[in-house]
Protein backbone atom coordinates (compact mmCIF):
# COMPACT_ATOMS: atom_id res chain seq x y z
CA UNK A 1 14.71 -14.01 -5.22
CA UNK A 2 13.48 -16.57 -3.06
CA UNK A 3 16.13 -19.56 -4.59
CA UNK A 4 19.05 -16.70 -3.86
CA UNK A 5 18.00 -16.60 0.12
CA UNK A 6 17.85 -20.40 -0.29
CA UNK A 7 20.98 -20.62 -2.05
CA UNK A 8 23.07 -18.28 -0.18
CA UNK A 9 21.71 -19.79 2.97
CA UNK A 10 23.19 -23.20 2.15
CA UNK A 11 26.20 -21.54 2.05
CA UNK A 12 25.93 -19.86 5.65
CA UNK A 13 25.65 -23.21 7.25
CA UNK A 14 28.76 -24.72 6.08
CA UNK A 15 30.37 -21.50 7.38
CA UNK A 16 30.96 -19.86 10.82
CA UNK A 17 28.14 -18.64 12.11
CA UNK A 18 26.93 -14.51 12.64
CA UNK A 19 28.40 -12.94 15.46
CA UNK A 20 26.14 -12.29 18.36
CA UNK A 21 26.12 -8.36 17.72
CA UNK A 22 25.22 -8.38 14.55
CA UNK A 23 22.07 -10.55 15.41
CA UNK A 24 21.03 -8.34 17.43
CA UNK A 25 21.10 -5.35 15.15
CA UNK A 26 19.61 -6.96 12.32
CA UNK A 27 16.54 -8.34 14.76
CA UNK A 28 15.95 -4.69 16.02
CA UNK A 29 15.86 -3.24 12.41
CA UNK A 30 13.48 -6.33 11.28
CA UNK A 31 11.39 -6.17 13.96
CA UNK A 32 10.95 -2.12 13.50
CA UNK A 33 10.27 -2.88 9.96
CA UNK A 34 7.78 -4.98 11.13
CA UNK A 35 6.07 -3.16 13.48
CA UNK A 36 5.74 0.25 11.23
CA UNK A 37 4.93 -1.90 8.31
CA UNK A 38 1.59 -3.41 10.23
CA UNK A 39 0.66 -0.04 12.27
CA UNK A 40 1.29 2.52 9.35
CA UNK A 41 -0.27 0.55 6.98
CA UNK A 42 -3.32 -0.64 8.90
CA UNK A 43 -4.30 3.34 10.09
CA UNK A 44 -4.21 3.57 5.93
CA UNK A 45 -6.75 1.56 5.81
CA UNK A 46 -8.50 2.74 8.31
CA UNK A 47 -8.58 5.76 6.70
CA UNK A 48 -9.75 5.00 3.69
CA UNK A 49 -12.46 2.43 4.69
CA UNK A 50 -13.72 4.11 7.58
CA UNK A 51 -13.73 7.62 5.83
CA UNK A 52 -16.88 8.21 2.87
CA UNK A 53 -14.78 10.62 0.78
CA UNK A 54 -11.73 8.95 0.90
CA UNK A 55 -13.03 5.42 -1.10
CA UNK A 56 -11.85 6.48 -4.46
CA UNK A 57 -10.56 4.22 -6.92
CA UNK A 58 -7.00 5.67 -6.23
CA UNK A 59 -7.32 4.81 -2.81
CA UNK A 60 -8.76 1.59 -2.75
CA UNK A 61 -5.74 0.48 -5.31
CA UNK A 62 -3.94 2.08 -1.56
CA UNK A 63 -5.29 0.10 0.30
CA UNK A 64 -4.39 -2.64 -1.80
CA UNK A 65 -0.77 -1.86 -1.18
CA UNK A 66 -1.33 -1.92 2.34
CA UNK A 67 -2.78 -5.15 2.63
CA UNK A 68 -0.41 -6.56 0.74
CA UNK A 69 2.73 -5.03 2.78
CA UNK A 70 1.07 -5.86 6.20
CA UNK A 71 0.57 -9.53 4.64
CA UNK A 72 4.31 -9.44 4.07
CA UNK A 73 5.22 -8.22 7.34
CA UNK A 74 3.10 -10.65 9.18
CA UNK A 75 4.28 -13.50 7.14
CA UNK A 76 6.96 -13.48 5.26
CA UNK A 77 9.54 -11.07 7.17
CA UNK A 78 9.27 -12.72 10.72
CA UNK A 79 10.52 -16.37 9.57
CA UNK A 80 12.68 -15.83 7.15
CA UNK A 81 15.03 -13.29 9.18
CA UNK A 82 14.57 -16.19 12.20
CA UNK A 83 15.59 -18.70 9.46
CA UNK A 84 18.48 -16.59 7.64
CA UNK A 85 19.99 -15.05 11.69
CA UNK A 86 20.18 -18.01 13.09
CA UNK A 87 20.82 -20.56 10.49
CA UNK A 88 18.82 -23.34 12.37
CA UNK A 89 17.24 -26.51 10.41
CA UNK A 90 13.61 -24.84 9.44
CA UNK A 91 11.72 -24.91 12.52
CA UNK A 92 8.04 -24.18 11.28
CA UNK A 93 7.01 -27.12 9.26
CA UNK A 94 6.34 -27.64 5.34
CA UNK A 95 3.42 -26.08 5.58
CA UNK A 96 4.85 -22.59 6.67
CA UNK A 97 8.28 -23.66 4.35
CA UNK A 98 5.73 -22.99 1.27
CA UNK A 99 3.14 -20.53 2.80
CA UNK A 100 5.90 -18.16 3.59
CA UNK A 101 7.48 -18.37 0.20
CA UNK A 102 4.17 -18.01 -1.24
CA UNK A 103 3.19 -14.80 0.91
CA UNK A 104 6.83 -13.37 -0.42
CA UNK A 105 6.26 -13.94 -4.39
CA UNK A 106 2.75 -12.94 -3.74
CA UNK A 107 3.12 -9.77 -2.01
CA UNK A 108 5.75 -8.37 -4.43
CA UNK A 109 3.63 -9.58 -7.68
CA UNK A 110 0.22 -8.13 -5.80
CA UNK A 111 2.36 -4.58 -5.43
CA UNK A 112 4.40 -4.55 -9.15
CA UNK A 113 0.48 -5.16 -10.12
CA UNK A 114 -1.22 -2.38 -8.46
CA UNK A 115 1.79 -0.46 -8.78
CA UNK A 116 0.85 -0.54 -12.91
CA UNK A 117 -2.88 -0.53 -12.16
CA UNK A 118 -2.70 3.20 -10.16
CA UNK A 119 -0.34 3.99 -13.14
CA UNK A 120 -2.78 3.56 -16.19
CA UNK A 121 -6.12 4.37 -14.30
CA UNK A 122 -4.19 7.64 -13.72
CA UNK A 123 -3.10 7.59 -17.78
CA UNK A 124 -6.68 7.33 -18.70
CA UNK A 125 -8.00 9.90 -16.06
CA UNK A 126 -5.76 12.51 -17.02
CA UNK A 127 -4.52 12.23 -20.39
CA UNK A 128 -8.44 10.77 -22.24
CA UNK A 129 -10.44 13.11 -19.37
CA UNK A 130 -13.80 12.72 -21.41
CA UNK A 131 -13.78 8.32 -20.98
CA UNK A 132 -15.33 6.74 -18.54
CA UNK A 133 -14.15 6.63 -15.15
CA UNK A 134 -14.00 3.84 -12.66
CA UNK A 135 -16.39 3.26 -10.92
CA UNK A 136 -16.29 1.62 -7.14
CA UNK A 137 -17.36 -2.18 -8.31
CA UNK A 138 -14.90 -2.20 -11.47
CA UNK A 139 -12.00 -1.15 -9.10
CA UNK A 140 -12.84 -4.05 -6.86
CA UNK A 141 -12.84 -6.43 -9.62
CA UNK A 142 -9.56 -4.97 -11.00
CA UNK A 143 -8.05 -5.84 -7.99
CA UNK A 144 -9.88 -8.92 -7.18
CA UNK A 145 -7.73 -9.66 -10.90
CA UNK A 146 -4.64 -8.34 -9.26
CA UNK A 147 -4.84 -11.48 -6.40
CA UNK A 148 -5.54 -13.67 -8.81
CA UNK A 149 -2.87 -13.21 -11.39
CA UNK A 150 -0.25 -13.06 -8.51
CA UNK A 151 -1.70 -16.08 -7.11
CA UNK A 152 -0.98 -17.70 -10.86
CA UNK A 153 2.14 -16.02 -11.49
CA UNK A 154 3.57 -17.35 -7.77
CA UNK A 155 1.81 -20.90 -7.80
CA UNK A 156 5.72 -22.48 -9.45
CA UNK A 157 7.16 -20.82 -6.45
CA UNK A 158 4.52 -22.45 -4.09
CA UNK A 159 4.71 -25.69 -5.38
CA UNK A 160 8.59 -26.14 -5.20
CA UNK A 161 9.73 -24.79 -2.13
CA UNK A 162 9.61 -28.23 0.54
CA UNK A 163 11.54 -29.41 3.76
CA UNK A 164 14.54 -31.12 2.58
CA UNK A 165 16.65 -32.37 5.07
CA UNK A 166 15.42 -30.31 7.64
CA UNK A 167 15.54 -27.44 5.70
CA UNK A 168 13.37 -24.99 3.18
CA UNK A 169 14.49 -25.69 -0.05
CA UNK A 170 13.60 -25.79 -3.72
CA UNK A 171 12.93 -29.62 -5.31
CA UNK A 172 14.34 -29.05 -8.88
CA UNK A 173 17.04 -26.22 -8.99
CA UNK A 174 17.67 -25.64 -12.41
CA UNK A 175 14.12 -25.80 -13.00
CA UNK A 176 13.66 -23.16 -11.21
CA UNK A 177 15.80 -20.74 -11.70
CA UNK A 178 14.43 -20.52 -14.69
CA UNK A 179 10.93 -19.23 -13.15
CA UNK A 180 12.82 -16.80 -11.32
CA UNK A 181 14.14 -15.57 -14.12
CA UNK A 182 10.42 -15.05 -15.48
CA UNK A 183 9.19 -13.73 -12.02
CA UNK A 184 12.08 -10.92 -12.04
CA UNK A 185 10.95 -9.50 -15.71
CA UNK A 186 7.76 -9.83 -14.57
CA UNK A 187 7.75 -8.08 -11.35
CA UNK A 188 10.29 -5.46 -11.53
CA UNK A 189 11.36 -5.10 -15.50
CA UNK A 190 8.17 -5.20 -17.21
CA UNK A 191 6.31 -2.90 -14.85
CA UNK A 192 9.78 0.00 -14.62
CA UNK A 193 9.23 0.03 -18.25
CA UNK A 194 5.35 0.41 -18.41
CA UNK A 195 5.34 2.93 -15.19
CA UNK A 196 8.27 4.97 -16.91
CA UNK A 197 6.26 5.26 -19.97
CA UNK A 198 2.72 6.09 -18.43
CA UNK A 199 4.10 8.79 -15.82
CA UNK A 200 6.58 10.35 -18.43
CA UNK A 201 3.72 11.27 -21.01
CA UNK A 202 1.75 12.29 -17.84
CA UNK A 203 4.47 14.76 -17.01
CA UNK A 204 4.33 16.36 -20.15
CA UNK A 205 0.34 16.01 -20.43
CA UNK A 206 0.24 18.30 -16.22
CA UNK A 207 3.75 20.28 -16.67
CA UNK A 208 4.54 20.61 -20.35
CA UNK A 209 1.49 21.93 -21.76
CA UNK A 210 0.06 25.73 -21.67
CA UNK A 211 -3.42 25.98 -21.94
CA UNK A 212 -5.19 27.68 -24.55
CA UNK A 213 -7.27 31.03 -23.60
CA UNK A 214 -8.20 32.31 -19.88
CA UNK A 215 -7.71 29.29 -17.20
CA UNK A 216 -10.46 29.83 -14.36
CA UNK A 217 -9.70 29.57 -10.95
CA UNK A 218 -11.17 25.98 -10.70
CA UNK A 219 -9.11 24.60 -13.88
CA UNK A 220 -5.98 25.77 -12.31
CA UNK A 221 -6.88 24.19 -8.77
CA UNK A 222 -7.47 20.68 -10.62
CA UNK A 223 -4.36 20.82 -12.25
CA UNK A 224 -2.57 21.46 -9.07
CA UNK A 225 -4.92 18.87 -7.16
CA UNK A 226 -3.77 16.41 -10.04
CA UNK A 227 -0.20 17.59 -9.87
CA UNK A 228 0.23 16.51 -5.86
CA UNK A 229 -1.56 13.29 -6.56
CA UNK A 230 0.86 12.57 -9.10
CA UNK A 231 3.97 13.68 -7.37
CA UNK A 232 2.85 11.46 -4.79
CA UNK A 233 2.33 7.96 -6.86
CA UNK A 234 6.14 8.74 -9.14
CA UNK A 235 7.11 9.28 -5.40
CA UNK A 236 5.58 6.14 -4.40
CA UNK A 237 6.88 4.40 -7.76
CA UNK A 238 10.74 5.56 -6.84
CA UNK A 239 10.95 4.28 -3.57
CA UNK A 240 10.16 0.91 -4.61
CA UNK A 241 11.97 1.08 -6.99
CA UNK A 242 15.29 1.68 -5.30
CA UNK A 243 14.47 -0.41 -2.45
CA UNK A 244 14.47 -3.34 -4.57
CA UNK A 245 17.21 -2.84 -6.73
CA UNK A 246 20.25 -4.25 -4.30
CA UNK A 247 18.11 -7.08 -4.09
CA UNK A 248 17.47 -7.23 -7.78
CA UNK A 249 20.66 -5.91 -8.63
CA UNK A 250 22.70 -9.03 -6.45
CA UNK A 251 20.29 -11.73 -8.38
CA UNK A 252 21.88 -10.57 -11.39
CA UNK A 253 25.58 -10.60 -9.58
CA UNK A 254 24.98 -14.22 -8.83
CA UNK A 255 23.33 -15.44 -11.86
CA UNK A 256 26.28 -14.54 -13.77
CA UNK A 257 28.92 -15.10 -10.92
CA UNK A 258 27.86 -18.30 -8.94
CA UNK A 259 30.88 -17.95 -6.45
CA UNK A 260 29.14 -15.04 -4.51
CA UNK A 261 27.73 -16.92 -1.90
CA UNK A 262 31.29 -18.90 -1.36
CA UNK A 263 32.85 -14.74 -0.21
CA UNK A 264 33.11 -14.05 3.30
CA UNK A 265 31.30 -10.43 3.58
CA UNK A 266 28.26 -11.94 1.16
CA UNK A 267 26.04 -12.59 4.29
CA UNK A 268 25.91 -9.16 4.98
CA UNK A 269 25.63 -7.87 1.47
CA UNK A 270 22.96 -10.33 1.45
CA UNK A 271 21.12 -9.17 4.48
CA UNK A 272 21.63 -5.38 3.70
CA UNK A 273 19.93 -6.02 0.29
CA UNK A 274 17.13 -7.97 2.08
CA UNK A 275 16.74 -5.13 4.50
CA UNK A 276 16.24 -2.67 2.06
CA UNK A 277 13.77 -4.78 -0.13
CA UNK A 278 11.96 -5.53 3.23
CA UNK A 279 11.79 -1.83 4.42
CA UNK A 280 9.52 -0.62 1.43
CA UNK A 281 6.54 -1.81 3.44
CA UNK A 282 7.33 1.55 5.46
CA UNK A 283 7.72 4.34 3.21
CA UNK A 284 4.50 4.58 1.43
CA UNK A 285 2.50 5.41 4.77
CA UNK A 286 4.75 8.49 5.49
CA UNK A 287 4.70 9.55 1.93
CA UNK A 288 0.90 9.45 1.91
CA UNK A 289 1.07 11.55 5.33
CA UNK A 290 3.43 14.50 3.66
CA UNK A 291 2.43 14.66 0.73
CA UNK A 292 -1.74 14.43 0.69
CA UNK A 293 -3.44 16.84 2.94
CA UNK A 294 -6.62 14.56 3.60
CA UNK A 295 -4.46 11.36 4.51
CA UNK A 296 -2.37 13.94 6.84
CA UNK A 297 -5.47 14.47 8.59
CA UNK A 298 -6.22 11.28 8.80
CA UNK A 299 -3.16 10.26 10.54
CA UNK A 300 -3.73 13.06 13.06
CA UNK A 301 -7.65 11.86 13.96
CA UNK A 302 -5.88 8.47 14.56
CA UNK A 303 -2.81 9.77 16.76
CA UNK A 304 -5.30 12.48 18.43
CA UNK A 305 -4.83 10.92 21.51
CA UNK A 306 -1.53 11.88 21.92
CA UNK A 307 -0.83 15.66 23.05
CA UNK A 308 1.42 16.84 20.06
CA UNK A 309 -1.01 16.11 17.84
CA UNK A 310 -4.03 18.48 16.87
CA UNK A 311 -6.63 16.77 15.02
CA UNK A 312 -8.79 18.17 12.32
CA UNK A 313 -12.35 18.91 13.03
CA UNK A 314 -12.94 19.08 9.20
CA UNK A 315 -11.34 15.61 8.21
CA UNK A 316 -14.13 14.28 10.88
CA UNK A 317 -17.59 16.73 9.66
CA UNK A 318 -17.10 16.09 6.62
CA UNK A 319 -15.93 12.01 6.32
CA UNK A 320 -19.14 10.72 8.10
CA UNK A 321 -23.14 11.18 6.74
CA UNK A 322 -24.64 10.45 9.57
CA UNK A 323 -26.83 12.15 12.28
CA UNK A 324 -25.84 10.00 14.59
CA UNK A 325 -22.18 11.46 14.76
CA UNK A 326 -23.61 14.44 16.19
CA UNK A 327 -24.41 15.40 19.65
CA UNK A 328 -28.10 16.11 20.11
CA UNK A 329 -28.10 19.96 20.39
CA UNK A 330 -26.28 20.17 17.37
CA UNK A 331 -28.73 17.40 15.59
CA UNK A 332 -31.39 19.42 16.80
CA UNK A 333 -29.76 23.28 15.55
CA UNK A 334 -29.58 21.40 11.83
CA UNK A 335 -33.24 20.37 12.29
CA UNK A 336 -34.44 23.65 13.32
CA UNK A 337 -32.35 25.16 10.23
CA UNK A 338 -33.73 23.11 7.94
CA UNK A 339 -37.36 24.26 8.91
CA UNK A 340 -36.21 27.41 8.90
CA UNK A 341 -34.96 27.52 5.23
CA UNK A 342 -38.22 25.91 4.07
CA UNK A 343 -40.55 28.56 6.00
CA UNK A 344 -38.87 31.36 4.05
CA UNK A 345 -38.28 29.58 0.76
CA UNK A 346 -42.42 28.38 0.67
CA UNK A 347 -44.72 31.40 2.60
CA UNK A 348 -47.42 29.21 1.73
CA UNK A 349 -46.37 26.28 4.32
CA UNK A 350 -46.26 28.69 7.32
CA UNK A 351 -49.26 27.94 9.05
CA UNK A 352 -49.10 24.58 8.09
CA UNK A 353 -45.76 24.74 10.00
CA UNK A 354 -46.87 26.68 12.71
CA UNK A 355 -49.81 24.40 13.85
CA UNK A 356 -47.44 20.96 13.37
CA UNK A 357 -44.83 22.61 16.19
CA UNK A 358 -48.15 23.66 18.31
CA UNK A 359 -49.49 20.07 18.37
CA UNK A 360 -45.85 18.86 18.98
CA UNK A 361 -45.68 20.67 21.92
CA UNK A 362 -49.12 20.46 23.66
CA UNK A 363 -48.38 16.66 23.09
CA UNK A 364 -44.77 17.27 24.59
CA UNK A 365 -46.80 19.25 27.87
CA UNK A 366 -49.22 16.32 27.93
């Protein structure tokens, strides 16, 4: 997608430029984008690393997500809208001209990656229930693999974009159209068809099937616990989905019509598309919030502050394992308890007991 901006740019320059109004609208909506892209994304983070019972695999693969959007909103959104708005000879350097390209075809392939990583650990969880599960290390290595392989699958990408004429551009053309080609199956085809398949047969597996016999109370409350967190990832899945696809959808236009770029409304169609694609980095923070009561929580502890917003005393007793979190009457009451259960569970420790808190306390009067 990256040769289209580049392409279609070209064509900008040699044309009148945007009017002043339209600027401005376009910089407001960018620099929103940017701004809820970085804070929603980080307090998702924040959440799940700072928070004991939230570091599942599912949510580390999350906070994957995040990372990558908030690298994309840092990096790539920022100077290319500067570049494409004011159609200016590139003013960052050749440096930035292939870091910035880089942080684009990274991002996306880091996401489509994770995006089919959540996909079949949830396959495995829920339709083979009796294999192995992840555990913390292998999902850190699976997406240690996920940087890697985006880093390889981007490195044409990185390697062709240079300053040409005082301008970000691509050295061989026809060479590389041909990787985009490759990096469009393999970023948005490939993975549509493998998340399709994997969250269609785990539809039927959660919604299709009756169970066999009595269901219990707790086999019924997993299946709706799995349900949510399901609803939420096809939700997740969707939304990217249809935020790319103007993007996608005008790289086809112009791969089979090259005259495109030449119409007079394209720079808008061109920045709408982008705007869309770009806006993705927003949505998956507000899904998390409605749809998963413990990230909900979590975004009220972080907005607690603020006086519309109640925060829950359970999302913060329960995330942290640590006396020090308490206050010290309240460190103390636990202590006390404690003794108290192990007086009446063992009779035979009383006195034992009994003279330990007497010698604590002539030593405390001493």
């Amino acid at each position: 997608m990256a040769i289209l901006m580049n392409y279609t740019i070209s064509k900008w320059e040699s044309s009148s430029a945007l009017p002043l109004t339209i600027k401005v609208i376009f910089f407001s909506l960018f620099a929103m984008i940017v701004i809820l892209a970085i804070c929603g994304n980080s307090i998702v983070i924040w959440i799940v690393l700072a928070h004991r019972r939230m570091r599942t695999p599912t949510n580390y693969f999350l906070v994957n997500l995040a990372y990558a959007d908030v690298l994309n909103a840092i990096f790539n959104i920022p100077f290319n809208v500067y570049y494409m708005l004011n159609q200016v000879a590139w003013p960052f350097g050749d440096f930035m001209c292939s870091f910035v390209q880089a942080v684009s075809h990274i991002s996306i392939a880091a996401n489509v990656l994770t995006y089919v990583a959540i996909s079949l650990d949830r396959y495995f969880a829920i339709i083979h229930p009796l294999r192995t599960k992840l555990t913390h290390k292998q999902t850190i290595m699976i997406i240690f693999g996920i940087w890697i392989l985006s880093l390889l699958v981007s490195s044409p990408a990185i390697l062709s974009f240079r300053i040409i004429k005082s301008a970000c551009k691509v050295l061989d053309m026809s060479i590389h159209k041909k990787y985009e080609w490759i990096f469009f199956s393999v970023t948005y085809v490939g993975p549509i068809v493998i998340l399709t398949i994997t969250y269609m047969r785990i539809a039927i597996e959660l919604w299709g099937q009756t169970a066999i016999g009595e269901v219990t109370n707790r086999q019924r409350d997993s299946i709706q616990s799995k349900r949510k967190v399901v609803k939420m990832l096809i939700a997740v899945v969707l939304i990217f989905g249809l935020c790319w696809f103007p993007q996608q959808a005008y790289f086809l236009l112009v791969s089979i019509y090259p005259a495109i770029p030449d119409w007079r409304g394209t720079p808008y169609v061109y920045l709408i598309s982008y705007f869309f694609a770009m806006s993705n980095s927003i949505y998956n923070p507000f899904l998390y919030c409605c749809m998963n009561n413990r990230f909900r929580n979590g975004f009220r502890s972080a907005f607690r502050f603020c006086p519309c917003v109640s925060a829950s005393t359970d999302f913060f007793s329960q995330s942290y394992v640590s006396c020090r979190r308490f206050s010290e009457p309240a460190a103390l009451g636990v202590v006390y308890s404690a003794q108290h259960k192990t007086r009446t569970m063992n009779p035979a420790n009383v006195h034992r007991t009994t003279m330990s808190e007497i010698s604590i306390k002539l030593n405390r009067h001493h």
